[in-house]
Protein backbone atom coordinates (compact mmCIF):
# COMPACT_ATOMS: atom_id res chain seq x y z
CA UNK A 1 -16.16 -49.98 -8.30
CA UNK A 2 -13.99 -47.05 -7.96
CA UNK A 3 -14.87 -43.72 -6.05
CA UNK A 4 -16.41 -42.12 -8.16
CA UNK A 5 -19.35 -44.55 -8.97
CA UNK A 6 -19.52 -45.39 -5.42
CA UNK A 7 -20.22 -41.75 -4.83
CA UNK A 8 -22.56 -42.20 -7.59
CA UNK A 9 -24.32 -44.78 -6.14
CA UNK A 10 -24.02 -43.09 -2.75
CA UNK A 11 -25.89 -40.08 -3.96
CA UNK A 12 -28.77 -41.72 -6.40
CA UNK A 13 -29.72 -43.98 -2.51
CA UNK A 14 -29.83 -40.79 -0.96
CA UNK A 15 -32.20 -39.22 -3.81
CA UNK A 16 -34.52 -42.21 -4.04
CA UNK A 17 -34.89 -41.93 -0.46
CA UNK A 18 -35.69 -37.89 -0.90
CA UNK A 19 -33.03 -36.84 1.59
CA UNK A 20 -31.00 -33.83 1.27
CA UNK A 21 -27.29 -34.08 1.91
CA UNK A 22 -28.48 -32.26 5.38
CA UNK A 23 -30.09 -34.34 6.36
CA UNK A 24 -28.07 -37.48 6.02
CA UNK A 25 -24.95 -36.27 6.52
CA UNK A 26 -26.74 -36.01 9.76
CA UNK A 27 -28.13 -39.37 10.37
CA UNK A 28 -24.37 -40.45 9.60
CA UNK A 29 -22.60 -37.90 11.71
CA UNK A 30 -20.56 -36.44 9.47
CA UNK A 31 -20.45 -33.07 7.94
CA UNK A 32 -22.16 -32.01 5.23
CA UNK A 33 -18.71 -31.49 3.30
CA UNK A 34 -17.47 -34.89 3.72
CA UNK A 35 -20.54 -35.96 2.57
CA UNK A 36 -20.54 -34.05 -0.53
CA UNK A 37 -16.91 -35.10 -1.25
CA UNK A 38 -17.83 -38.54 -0.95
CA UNK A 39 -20.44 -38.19 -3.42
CA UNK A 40 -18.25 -36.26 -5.70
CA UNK A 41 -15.89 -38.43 -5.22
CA UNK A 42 -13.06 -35.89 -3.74
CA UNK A 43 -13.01 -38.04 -0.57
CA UNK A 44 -10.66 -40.71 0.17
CA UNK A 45 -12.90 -43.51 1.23
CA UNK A 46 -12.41 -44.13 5.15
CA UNK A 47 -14.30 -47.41 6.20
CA UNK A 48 -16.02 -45.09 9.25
CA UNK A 49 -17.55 -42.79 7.15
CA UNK A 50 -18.65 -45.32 4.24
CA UNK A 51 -19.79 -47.51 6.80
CA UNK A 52 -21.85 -44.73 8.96
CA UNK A 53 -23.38 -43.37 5.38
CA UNK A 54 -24.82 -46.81 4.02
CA UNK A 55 -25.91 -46.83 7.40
CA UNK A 56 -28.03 -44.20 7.11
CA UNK A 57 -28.88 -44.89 3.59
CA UNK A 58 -30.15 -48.14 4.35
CA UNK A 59 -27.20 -49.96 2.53
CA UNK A 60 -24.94 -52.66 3.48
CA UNK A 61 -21.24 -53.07 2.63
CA UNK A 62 -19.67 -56.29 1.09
CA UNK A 63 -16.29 -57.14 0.44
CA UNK A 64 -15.68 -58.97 -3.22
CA UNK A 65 -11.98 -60.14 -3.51
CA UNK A 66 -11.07 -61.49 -6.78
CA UNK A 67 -7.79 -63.34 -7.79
CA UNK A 68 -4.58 -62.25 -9.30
């Protein structure tokens, strides 16, 4: 998944769950821009932020590795 689909996927959680990027840029404690560039995938991914978001999303993070 790159970071653009994540944001993607970021954004259609946070529209299923009708919240406005307001609202859970609050829950996540983060600003409304970060948020936004996340989504739009104009953030660089820090683990903090992506971790506070699913958070508040109602998401959890996994880690796939896959071989060389």
């Amino acid at each position: 998944m790159d970071v653009a689909e994540l944001g993607a996927a970021l954004r259609a959680r946070r529209k299923s769950l009708n919240l406005t990027q307001g609202e859970t840029a609050d829950l996540a404690d983060i600003s409304t821009r970060v948020l936004s560039d996340l989504e739009n995938g104009r953030e660089t991914v820090r683990l903090d932020i992506l971790t506070a978001v699913s958070s508040a999303l109602g998401m959890t993070l996994s880690l796939q590795v896959t071989g060389t």
